[in-house]
Protein backbone atom coordinates (compact mmCIF):
# COMPACT_ATOMS: atom_id res chain seq x y z
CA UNK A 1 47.43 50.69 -70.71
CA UNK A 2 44.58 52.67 -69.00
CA UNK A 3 44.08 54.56 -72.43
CA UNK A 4 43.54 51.54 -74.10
CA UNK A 5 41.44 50.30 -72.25
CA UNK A 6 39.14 53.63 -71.89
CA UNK A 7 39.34 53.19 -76.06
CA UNK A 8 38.06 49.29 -75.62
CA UNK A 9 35.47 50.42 -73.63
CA UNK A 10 33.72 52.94 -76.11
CA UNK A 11 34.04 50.67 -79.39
CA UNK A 12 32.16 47.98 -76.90
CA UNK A 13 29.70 50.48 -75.71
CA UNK A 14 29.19 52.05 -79.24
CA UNK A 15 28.98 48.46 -81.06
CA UNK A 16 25.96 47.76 -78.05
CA UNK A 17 24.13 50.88 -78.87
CA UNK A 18 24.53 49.67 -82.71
CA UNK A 19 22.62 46.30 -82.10
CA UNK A 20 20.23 47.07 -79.03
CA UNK A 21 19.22 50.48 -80.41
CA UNK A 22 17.66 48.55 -83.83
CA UNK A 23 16.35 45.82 -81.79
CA UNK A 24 14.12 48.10 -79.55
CA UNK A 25 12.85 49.97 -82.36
CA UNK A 26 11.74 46.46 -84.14
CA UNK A 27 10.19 45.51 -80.26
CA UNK A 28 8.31 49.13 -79.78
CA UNK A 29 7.12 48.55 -83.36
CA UNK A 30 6.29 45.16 -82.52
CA UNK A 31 4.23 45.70 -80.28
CA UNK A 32 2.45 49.04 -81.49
CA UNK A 33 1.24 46.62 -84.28
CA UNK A 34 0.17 44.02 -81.67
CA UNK A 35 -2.10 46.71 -79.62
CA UNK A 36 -3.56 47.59 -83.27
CA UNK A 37 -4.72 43.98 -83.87
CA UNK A 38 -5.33 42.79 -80.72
């Protein structure tokens, strides 16, 4: 049961890198651009 768990654990943590690693390279460029125009 623990094993499983341990195993639900990683997919979870490796499907949040997945999405919030993208999404703070969009913000970062984001707001590169807005210091360029601003």
């Amino acid at each position: 049961m623990q094993y499983e768990e341990d195993e639900m654990h990683q997919q979870l943590a490796r499907l949040l890198a997945y999405l919030v690693l993208p999404a703070l390279g969009l913000i970062s460029i984001a707001i590169i651009l807005l210091i360029i125009l601003l």
